[in-house]
PDB file of N, CA and C in Angstrom:
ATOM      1  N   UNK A   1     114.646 103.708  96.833  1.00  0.00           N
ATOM      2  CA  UNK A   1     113.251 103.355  96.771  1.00  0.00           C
ATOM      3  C   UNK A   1     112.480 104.508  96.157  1.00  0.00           C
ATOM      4  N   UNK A   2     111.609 104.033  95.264  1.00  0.00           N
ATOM      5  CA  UNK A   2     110.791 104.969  94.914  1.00  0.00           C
ATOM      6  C   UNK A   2     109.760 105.490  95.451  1.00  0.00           C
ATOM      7  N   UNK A   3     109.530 107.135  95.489  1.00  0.00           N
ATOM      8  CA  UNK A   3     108.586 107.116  96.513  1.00  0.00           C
ATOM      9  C   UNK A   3     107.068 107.223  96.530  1.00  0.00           C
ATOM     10  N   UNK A   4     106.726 107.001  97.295  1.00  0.00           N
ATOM     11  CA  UNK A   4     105.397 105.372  97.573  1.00  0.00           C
ATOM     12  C   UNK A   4     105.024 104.123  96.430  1.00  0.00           C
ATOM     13  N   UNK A   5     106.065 103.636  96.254  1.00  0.00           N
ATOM     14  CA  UNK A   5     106.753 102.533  95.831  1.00  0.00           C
ATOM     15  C   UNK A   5     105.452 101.511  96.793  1.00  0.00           C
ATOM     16  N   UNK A   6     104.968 100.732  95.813  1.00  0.00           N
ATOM     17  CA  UNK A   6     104.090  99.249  96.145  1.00  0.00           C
ATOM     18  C   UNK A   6     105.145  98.196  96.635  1.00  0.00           C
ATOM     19  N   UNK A   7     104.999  97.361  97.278  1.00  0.00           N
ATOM     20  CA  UNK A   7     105.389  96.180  97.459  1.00  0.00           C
ATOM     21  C   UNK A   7     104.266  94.840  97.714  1.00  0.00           C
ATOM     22  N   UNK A   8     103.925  93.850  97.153  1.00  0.00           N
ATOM     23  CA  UNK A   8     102.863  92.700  97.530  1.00  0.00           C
ATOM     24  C   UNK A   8     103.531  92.004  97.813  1.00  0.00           C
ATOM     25  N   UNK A   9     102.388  91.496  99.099  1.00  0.00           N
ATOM     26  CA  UNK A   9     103.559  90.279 100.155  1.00  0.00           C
ATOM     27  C   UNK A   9     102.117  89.301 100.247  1.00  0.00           C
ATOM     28  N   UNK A  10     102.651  88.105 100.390  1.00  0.00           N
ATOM     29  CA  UNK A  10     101.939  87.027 100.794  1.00  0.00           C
ATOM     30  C   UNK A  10     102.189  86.802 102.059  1.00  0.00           C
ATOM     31  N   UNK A  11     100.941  86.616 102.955  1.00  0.00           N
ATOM     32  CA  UNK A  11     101.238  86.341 104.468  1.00  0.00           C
ATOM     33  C   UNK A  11     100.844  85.289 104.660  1.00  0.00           C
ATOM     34  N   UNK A  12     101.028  83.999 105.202  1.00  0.00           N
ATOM     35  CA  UNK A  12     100.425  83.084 105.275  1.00  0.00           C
ATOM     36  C   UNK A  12     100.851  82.086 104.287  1.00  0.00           C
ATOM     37  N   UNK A  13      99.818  80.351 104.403  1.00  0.00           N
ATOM     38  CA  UNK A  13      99.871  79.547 103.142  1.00  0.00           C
ATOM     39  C   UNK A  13      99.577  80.620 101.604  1.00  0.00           C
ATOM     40  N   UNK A  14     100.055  79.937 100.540  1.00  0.00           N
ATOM     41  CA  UNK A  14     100.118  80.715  99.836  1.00  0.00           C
ATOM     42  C   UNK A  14      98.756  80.262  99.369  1.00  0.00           C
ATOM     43  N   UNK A  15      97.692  81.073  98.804  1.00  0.00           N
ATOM     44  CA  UNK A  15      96.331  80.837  98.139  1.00  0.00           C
ATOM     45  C   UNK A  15      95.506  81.580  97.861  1.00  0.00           C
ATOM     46  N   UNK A  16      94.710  80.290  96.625  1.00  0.00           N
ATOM     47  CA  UNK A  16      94.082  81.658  95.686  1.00  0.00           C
ATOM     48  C   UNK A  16      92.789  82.367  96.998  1.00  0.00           C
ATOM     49  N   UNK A  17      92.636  82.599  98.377  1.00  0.00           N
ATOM     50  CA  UNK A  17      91.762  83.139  99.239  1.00  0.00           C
ATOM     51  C   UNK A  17      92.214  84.042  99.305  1.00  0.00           C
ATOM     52  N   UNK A  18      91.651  85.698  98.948  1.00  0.00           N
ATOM     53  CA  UNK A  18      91.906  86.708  98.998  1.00  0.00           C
ATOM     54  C   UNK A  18      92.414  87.046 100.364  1.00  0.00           C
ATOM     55  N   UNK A  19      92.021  86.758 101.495  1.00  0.00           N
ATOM     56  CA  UNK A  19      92.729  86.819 102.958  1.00  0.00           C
ATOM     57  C   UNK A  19      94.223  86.562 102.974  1.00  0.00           C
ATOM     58  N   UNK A  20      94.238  85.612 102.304  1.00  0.00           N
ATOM     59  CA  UNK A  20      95.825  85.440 102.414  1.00  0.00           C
ATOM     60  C   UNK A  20      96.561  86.365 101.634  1.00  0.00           C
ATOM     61  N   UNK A  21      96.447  87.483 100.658  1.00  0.00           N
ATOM     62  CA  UNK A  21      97.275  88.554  99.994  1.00  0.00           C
ATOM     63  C   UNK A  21      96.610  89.683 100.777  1.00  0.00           C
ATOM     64  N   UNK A  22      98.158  90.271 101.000  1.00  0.00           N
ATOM     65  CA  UNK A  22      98.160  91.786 101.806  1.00  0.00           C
ATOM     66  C   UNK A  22      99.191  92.477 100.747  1.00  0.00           C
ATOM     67  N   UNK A  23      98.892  93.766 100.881  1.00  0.00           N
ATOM     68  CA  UNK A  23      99.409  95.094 100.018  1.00  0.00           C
ATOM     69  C   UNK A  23     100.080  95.511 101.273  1.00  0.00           C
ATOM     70  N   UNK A  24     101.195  96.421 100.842  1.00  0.00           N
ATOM     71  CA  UNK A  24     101.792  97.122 101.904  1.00  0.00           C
ATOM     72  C   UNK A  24     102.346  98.485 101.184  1.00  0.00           C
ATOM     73  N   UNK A  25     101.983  99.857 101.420  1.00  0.00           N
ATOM     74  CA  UNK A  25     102.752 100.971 100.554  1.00  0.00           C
ATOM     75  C   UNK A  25     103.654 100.978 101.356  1.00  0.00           C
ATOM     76  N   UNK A  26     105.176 101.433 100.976  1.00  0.00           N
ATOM     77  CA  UNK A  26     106.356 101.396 101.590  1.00  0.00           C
ATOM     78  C   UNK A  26     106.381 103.185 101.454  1.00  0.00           C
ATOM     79  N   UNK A  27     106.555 103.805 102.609  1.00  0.00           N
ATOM     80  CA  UNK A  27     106.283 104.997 102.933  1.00  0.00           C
ATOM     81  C   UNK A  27     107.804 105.641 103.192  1.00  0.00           C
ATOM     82  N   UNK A  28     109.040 104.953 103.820  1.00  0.00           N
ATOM     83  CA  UNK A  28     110.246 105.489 104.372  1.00  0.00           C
ATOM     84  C   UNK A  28     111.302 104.453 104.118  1.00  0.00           C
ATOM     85  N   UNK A  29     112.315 104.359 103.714  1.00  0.00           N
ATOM     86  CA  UNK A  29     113.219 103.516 103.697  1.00  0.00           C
ATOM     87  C   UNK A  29     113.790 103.518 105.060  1.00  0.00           C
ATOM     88  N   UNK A  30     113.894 102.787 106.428  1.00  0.00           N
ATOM     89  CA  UNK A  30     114.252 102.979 107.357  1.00  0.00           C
ATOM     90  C   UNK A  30     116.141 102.850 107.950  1.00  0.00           C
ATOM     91  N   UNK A  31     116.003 101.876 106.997  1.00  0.00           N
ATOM     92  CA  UNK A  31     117.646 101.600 107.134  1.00  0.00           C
ATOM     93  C   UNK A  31     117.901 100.402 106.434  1.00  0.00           C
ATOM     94  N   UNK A  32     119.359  99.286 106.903  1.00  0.00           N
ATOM     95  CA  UNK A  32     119.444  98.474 106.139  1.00  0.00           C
ATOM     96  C   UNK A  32     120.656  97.742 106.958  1.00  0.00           C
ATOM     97  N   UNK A  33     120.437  96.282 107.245  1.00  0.00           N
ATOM     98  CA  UNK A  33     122.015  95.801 107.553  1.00  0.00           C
ATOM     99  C   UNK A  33     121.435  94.224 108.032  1.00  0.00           C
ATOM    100  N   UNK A  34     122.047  93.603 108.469  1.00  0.00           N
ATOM    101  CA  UNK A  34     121.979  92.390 108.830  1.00  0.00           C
ATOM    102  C   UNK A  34     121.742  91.347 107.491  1.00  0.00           C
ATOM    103  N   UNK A  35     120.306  91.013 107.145  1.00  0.00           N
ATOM    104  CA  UNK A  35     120.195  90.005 106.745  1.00  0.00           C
ATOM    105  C   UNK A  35     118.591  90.675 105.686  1.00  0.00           C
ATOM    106  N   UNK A  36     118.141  91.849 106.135  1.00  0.00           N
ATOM    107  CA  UNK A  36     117.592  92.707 105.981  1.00  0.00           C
ATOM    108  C   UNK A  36     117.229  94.416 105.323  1.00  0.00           C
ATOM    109  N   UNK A  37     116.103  94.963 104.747  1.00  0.00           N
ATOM    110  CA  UNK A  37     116.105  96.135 104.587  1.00  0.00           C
ATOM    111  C   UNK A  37     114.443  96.594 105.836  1.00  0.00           C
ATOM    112  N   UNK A  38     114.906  97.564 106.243  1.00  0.00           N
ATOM    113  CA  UNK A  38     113.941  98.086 106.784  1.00  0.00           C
ATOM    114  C   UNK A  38     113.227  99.010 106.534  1.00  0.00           C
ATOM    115  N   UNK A  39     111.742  99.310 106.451  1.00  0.00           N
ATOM    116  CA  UNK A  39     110.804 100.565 105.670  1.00  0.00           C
ATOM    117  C   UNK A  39     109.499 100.563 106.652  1.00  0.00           C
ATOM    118  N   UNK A  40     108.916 102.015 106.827  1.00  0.00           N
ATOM    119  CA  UNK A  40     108.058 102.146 107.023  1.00  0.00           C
ATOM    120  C   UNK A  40     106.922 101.826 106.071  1.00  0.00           C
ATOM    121  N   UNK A  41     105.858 101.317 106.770  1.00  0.00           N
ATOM    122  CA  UNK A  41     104.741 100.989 105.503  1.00  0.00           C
ATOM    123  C   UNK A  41     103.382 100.934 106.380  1.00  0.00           C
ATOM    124  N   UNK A  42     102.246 101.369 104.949  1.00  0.00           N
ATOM    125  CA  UNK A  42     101.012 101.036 105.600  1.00  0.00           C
ATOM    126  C   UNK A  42     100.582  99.757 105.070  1.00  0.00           C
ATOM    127  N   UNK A  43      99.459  99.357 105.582  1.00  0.00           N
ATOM    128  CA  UNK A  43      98.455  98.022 104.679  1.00  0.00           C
ATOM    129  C   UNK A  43      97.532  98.452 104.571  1.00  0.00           C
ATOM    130  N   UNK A  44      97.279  98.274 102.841  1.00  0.00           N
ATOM    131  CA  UNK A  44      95.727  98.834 101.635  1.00  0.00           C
ATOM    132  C   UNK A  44      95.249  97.482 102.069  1.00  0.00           C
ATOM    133  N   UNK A  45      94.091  98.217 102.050  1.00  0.00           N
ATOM    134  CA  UNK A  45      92.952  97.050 102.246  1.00  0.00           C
ATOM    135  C   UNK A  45      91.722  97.439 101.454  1.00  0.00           C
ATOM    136  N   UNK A  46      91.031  97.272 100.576  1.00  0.00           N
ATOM    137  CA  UNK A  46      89.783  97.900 100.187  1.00  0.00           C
ATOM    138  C   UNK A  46      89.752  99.463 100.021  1.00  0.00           C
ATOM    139  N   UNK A  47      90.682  99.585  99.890  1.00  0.00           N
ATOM    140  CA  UNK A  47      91.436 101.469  99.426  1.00  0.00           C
ATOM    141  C   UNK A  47      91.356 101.821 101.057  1.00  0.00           C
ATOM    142  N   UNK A  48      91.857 101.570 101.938  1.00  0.00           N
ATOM    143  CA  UNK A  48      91.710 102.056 103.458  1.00  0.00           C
ATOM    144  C   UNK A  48      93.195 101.796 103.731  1.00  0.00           C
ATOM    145  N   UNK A  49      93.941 102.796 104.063  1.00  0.00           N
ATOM    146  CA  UNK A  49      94.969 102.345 105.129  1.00  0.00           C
ATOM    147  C   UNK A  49      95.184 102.202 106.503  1.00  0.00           C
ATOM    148  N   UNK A  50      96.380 101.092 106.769  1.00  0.00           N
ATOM    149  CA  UNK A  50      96.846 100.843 108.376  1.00  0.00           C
ATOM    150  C   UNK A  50      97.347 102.114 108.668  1.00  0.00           C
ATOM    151  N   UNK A  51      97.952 102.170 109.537  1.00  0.00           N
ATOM    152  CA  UNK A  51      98.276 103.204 111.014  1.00  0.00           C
ATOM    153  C   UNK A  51     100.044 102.310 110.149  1.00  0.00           C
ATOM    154  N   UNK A  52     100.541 103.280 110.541  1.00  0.00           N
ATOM    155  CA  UNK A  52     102.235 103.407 109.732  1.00  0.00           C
ATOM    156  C   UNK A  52     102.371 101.603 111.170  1.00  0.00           C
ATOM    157  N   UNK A  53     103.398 101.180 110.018  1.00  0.00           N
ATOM    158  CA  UNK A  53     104.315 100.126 111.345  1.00  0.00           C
ATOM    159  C   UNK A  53     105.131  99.893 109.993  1.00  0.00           C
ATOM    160  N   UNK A  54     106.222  99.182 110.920  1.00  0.00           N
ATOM    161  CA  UNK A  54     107.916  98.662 110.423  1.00  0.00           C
ATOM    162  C   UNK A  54     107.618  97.395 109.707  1.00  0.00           C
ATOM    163  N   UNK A  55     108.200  97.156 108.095  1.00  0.00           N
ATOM    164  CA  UNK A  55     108.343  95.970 107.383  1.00  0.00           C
ATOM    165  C   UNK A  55     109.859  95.584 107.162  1.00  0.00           C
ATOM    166  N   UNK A  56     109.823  94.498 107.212  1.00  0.00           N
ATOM    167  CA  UNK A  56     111.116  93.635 107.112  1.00  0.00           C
ATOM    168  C   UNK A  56     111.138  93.311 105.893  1.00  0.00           C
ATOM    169  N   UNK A  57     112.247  93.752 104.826  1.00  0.00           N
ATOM    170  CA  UNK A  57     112.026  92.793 103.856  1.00  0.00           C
ATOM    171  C   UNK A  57     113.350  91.680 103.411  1.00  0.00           C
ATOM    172  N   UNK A  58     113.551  90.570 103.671  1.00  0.00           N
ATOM    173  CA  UNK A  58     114.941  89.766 103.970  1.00  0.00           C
ATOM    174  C   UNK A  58     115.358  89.490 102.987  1.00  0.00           C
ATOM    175  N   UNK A  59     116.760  89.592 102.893  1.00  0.00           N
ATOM    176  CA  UNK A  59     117.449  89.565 101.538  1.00  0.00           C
ATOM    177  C   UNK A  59     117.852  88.410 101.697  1.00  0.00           C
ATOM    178  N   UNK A  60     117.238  87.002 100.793  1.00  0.00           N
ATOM    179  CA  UNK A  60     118.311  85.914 100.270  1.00  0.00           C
ATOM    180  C   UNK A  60     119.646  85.125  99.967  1.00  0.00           C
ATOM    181  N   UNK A  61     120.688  85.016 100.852  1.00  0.00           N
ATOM    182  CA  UNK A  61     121.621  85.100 100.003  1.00  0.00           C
ATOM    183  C   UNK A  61     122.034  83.901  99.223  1.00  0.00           C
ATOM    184  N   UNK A  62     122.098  83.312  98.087  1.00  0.00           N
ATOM    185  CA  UNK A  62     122.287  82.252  97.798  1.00  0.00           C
ATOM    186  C   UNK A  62     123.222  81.698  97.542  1.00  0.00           C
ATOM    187  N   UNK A  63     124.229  82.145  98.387  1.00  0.00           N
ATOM    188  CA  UNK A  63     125.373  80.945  98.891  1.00  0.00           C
ATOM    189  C   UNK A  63     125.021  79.597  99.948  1.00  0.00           C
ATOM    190  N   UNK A  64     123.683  80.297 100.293  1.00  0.00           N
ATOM    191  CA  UNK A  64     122.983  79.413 101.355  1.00  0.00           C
ATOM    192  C   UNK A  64     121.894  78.735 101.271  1.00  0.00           C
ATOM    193  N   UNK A  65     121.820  77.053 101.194  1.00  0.00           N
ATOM    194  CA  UNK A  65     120.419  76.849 101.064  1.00  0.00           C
ATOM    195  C   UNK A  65     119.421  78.224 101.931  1.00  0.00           C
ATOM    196  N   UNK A  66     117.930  77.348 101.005  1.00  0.00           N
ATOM    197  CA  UNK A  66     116.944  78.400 101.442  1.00  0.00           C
ATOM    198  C   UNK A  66     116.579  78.548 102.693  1.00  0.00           C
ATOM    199  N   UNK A  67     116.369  76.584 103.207  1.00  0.00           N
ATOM    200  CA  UNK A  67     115.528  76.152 104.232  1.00  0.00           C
ATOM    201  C   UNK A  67     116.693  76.694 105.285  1.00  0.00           C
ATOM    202  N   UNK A  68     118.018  76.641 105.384  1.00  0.00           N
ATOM    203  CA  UNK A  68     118.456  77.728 106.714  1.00  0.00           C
ATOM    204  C   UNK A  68     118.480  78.978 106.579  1.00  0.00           C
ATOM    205  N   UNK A  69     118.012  79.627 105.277  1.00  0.00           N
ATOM    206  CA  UNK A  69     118.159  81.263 105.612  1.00  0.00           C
ATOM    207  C   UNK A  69     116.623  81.300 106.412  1.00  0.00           C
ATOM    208  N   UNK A  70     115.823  80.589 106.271  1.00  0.00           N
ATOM    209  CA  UNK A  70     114.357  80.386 106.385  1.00  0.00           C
ATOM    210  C   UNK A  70     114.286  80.521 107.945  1.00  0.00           C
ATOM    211  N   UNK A  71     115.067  79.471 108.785  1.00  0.00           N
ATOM    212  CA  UNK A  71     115.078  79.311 110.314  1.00  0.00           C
ATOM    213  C   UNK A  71     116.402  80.360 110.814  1.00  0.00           C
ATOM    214  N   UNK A  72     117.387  81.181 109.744  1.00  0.00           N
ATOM    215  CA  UNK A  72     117.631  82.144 110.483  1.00  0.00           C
ATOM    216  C   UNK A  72     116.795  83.147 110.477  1.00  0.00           C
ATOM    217  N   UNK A  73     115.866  83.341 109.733  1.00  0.00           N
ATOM    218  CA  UNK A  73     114.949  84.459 109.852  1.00  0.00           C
ATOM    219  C   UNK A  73     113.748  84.201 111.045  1.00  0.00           C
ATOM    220  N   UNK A  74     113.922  83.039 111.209  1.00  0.00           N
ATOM    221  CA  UNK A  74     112.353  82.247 112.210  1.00  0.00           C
ATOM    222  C   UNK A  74     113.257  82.810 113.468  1.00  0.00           C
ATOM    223  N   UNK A  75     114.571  82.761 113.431  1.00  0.00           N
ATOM    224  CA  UNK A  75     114.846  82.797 114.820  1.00  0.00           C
ATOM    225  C   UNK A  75     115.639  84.366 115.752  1.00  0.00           C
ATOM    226  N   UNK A  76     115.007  85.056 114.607  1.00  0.00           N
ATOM    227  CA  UNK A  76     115.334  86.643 114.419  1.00  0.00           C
ATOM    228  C   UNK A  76     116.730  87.399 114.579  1.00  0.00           C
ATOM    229  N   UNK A  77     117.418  86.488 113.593  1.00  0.00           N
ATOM    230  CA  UNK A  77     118.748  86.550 113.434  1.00  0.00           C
ATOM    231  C   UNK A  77     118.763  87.737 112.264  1.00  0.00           C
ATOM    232  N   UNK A  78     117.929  88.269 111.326  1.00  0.00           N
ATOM    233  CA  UNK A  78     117.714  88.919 110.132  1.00  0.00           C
ATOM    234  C   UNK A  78     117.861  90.290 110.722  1.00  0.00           C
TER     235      UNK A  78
END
């Protein structure tokens, strides 16, 4: 990872309402295994950052439809 490397995540329905897009700077690569990579990160908001917390970011695998990697991640199998 590069460091302070951007990542944009959509939280929520996806839409053009600015509420629904969040920024996250990825601050630490935390580790990596399961279904998953793990990083410390803040959230930009109006040039202001969050207080550090843990992002998930889930790796795809596409041997598998989507809609069950989807409910193994709902069911915190990742």
């Amino acid at each position: 990872m590069a460091e302070g490397a951007l990542l944009d995540l959509v939280c929520g329905p996806a839409s053009p309402l600015p509420e629904t897009y969040q920024r996250y700077r990825l601050v630490a690569h935390l580790g990596s295994g399961g279904q998953a990579e793990v990083y410390r990160a803040v959230r930009l908001c109006g040039g202001v950052s969050s207080a550090p917390m843990t992002v998930k970011v889930f790796r795809v695998d596409p041997r598998r439809p989507l809609v069950d990697e989807l409910r193994s991640w709902d069911k915190g199998d990742g």
